[in-house]
N, C-alpha and C. Protein backbone atom coordinates (compact mmCIF):
# COMPACT_ATOMS: atom_id res chain seq x y z
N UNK A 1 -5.91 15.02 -3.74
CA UNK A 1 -5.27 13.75 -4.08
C UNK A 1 -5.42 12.80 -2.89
N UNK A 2 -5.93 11.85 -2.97
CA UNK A 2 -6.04 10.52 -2.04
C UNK A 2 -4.64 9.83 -1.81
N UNK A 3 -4.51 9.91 -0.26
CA UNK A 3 -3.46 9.03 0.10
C UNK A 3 -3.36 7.29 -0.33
N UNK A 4 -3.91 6.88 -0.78
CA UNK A 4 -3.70 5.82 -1.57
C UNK A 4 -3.36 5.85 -2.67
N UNK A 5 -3.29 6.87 -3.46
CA UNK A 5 -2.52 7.08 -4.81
C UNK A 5 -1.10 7.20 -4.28
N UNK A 6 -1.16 8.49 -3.55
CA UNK A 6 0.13 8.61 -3.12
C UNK A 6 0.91 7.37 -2.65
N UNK A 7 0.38 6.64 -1.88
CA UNK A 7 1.07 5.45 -1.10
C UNK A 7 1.39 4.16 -2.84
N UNK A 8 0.37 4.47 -3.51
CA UNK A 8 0.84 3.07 -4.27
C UNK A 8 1.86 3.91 -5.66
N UNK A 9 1.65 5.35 -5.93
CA UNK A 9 2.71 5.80 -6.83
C UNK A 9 4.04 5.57 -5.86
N UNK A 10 4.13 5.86 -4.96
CA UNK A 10 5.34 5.69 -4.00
C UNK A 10 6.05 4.05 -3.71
N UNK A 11 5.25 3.24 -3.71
CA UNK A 11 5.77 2.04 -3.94
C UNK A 11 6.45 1.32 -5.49
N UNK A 12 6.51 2.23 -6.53
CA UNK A 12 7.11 2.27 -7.81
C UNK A 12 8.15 2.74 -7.90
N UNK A 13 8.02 4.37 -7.02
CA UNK A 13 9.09 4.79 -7.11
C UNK A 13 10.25 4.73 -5.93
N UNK A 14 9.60 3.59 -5.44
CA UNK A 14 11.34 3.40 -4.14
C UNK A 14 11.98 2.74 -4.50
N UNK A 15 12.00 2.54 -5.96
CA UNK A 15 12.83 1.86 -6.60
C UNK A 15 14.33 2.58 -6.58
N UNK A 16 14.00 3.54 -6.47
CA UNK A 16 15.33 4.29 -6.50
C UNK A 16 15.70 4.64 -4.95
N UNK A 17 15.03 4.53 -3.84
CA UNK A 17 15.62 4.51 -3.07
C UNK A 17 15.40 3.60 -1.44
N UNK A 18 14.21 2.97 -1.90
CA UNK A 18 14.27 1.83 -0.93
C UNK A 18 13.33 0.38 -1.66
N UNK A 19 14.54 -0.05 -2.79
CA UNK A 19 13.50 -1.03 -3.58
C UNK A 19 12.39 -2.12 -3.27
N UNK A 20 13.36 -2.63 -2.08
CA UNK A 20 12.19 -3.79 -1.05
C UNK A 20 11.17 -3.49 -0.43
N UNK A 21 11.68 -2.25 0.48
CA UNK A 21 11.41 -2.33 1.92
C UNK A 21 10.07 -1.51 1.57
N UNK A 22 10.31 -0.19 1.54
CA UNK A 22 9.04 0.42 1.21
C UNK A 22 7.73 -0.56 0.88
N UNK A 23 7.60 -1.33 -0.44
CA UNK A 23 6.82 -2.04 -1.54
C UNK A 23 5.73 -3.16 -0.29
N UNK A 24 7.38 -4.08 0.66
CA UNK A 24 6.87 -5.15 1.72
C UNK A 24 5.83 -4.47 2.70
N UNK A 25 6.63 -3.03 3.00
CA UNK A 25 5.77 -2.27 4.74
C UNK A 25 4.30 -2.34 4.41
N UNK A 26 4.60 -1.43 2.77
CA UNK A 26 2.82 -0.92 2.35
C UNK A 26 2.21 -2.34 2.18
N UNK A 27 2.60 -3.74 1.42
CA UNK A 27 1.90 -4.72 1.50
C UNK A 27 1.43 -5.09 2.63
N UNK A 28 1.90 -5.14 3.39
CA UNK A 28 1.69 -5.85 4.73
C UNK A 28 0.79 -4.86 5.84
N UNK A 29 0.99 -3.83 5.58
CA UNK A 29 0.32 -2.67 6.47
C UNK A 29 -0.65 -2.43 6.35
N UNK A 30 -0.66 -1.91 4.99
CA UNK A 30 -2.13 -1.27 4.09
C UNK A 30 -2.76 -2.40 4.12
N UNK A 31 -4.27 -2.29 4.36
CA UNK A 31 -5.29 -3.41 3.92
C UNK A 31 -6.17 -2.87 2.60
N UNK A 32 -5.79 -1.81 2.00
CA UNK A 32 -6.70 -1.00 0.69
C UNK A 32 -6.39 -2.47 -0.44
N UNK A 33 -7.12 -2.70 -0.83
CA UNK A 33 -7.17 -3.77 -1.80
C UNK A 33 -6.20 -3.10 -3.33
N UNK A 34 -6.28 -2.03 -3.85
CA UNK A 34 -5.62 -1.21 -4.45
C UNK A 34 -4.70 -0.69 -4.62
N UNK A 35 -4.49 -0.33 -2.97
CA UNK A 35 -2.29 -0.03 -2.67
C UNK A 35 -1.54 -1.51 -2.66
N UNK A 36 -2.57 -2.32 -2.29
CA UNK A 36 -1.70 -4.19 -2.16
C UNK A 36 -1.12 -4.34 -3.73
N UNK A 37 -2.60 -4.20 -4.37
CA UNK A 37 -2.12 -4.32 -5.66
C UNK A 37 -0.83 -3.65 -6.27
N UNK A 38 -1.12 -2.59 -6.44
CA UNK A 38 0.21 -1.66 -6.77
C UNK A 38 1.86 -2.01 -6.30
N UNK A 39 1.31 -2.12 -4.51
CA UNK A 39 2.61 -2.74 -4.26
C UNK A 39 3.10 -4.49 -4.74
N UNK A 40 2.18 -5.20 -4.72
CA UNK A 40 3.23 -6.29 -4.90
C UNK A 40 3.08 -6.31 -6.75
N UNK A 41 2.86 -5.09 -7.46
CA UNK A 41 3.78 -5.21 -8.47
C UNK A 41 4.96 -4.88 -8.56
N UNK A 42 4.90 -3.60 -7.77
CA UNK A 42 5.75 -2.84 -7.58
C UNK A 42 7.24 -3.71 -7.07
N UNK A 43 6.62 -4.50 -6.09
CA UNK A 43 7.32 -5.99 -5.55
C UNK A 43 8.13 -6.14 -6.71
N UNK A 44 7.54 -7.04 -7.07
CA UNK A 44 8.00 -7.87 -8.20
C UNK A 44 8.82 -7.72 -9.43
N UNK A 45 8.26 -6.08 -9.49
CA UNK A 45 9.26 -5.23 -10.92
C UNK A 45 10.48 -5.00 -10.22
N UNK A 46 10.57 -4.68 -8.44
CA UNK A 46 11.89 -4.33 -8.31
C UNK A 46 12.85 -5.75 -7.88
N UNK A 47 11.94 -6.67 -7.97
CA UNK A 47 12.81 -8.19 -8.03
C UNK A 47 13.52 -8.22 -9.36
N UNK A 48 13.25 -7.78 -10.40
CA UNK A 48 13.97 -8.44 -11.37
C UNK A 48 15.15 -8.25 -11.40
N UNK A 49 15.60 -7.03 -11.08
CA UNK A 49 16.91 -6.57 -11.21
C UNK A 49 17.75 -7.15 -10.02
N UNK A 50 17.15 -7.69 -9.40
CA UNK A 50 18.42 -7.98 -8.44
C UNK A 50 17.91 -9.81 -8.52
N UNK A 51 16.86 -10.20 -9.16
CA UNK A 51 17.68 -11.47 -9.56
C UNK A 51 19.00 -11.65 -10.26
N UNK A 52 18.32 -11.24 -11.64
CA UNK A 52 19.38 -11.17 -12.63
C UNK A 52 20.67 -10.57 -12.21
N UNK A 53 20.63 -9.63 -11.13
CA UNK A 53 22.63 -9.45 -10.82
C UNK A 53 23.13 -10.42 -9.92
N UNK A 54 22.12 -11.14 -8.88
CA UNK A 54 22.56 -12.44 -8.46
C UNK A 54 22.90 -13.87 -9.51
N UNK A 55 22.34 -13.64 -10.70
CA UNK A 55 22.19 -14.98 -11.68
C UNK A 55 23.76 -14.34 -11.85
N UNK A 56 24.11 -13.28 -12.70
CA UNK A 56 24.97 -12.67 -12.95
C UNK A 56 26.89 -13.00 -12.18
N UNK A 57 26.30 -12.69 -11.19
CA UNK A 57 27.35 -12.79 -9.76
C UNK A 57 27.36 -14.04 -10.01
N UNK A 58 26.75 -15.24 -10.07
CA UNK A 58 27.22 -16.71 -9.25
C UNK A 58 27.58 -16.64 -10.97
N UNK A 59 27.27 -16.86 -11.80
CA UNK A 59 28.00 -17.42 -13.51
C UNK A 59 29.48 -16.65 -13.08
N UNK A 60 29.56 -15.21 -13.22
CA UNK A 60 30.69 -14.81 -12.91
C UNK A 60 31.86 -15.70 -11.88
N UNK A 61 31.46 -15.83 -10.75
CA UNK A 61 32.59 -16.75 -9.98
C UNK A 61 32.66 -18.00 -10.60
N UNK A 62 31.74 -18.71 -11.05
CA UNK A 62 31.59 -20.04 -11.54
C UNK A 62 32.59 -19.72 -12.99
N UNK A 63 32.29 -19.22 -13.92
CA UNK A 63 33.09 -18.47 -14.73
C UNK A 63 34.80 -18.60 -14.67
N UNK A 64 34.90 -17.38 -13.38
CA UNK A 64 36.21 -17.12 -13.07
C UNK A 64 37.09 -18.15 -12.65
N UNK A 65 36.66 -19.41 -11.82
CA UNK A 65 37.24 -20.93 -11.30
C UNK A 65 36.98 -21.78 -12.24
N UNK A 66 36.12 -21.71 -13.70
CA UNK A 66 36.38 -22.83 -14.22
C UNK A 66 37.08 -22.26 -15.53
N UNK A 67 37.11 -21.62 -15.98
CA UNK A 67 38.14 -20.80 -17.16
C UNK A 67 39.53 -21.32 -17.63
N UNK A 68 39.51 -21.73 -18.71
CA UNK A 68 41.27 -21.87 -18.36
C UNK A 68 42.14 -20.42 -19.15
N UNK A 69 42.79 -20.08 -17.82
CA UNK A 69 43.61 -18.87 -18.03
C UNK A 69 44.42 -18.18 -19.32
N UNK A 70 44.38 -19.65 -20.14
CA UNK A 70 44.83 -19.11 -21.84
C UNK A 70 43.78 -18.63 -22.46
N UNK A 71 42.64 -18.12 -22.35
CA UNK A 71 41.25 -18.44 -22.97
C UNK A 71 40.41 -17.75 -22.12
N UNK A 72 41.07 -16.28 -21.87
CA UNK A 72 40.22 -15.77 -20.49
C UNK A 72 39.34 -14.67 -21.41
N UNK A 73 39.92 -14.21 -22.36
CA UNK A 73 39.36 -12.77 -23.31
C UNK A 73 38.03 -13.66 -24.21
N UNK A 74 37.71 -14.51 -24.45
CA UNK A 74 36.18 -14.66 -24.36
C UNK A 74 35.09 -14.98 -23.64
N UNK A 75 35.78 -15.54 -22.06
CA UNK A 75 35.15 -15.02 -20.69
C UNK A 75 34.47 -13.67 -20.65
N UNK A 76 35.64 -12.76 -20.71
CA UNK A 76 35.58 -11.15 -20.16
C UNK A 76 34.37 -10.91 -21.43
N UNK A 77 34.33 -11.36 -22.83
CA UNK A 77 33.76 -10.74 -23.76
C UNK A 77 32.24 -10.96 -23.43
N UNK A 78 32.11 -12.57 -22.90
CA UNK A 78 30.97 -12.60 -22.74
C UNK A 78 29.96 -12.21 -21.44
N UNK A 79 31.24 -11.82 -20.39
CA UNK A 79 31.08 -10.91 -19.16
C UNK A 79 30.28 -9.94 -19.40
N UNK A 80 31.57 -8.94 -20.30
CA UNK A 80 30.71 -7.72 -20.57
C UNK A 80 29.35 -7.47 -21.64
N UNK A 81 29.37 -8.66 -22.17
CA UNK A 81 28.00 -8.36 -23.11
C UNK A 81 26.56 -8.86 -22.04
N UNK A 82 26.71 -9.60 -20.73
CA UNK A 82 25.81 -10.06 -19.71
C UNK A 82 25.59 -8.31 -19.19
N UNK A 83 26.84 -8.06 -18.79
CA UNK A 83 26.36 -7.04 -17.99
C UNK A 83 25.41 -5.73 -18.64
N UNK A 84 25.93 -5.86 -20.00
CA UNK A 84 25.15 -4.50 -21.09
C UNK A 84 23.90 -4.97 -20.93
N UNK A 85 23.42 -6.27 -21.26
CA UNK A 85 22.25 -6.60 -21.25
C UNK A 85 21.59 -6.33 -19.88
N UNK A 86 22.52 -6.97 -19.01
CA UNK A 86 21.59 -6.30 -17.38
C UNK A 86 21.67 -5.03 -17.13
N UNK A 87 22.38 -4.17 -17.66
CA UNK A 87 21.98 -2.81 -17.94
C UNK A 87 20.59 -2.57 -18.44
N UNK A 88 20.79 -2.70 -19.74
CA UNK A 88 19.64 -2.05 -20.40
C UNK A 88 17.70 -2.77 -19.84
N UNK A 89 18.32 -4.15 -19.53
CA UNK A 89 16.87 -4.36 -18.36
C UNK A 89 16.73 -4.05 -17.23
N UNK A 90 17.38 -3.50 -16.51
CA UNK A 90 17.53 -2.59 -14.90
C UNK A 90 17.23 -1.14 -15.84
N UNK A 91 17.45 -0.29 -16.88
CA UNK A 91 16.73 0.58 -17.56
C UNK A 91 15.62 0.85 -17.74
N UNK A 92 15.15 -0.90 -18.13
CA UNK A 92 13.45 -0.69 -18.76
C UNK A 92 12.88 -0.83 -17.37
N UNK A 93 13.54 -1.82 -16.70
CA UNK A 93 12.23 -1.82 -15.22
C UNK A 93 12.22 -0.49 -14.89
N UNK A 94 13.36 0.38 -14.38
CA UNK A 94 13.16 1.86 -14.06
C UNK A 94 12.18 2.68 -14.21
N UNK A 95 12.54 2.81 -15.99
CA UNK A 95 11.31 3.22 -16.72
C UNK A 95 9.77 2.97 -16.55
N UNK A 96 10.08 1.70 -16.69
CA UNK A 96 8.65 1.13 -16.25
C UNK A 96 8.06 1.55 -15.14
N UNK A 97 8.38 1.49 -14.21
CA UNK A 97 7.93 1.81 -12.44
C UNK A 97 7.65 3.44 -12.71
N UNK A 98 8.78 4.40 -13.15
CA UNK A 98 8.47 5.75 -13.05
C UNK A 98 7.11 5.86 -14.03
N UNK A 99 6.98 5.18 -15.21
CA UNK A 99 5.79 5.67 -15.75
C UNK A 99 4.86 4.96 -15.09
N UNK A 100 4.55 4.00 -14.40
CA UNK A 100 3.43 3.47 -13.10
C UNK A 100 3.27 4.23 -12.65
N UNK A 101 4.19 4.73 -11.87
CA UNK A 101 3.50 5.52 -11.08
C UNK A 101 3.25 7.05 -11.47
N UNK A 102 3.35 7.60 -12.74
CA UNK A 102 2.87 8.64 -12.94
C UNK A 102 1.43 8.17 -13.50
N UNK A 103 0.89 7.10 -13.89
CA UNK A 103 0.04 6.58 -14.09
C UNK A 103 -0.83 6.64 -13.11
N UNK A 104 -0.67 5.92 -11.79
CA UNK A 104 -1.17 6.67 -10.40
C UNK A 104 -1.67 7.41 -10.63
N UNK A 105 -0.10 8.90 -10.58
CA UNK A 105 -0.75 9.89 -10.31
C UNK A 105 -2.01 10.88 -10.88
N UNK A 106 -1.85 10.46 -12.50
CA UNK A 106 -2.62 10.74 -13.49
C UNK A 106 -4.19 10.49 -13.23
N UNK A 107 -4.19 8.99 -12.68
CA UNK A 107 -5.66 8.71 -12.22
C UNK A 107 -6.27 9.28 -11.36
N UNK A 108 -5.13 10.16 -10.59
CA UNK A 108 -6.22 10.64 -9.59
C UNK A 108 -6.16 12.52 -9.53
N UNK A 109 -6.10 12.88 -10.90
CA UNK A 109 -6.44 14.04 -10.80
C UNK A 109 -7.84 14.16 -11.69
């Protein structure tokens, strides 16, 4: 197995434990035209999820200060139906990245 598989399946899967950092080092380090690639998808798939909990976060405070307090239980309703939804798309990116990079790995046996 070629260390460039390894290096660009590994930039998918630091999603689970170093979503940025890993994805930036290998961009910037690696000059393989192939691990770049991989990584700044890899980039980019693990941006989504933490846009959307920042979009999330600022509606929420914005939300919570402009609300009027008689009229808070279709706030919360539409709280929690944001957050199900940013659930289940922080799901699919997951998904997504783990089957990338078994995709990787697949190519290079």
């Amino acid at each position: 197995m070629e260390n460039t598989k390894i290096l660009s399946a590994l930039c998918y899967v630091s999603l689970l434990f170093a979503p940025f950092l890993l994805p930036i080092i290998v961009y910037f380090v690696i000059k393989n035209t192939e691990v770049r690639y991989h990584a700044k998808r890899a980039l980019i798939s693990h941006s989504i999820p933490t846009v959307l909990s920042i979009l999330l976060v600022i509606f929420g405070f914005i939300g919570i200060f402009s609300v009027n307090y008689d009229n808070t239980s279709g706030f919360a309703i539409l709280m929690f139906i944001l957050m199900g939804i940013y659930f289940i798309i922080t799901l699919i990116v997951v998904i997504w990245n783990l089957l990338q990079a078994y995709k990787v790995f697949k190519e290079s046996f």
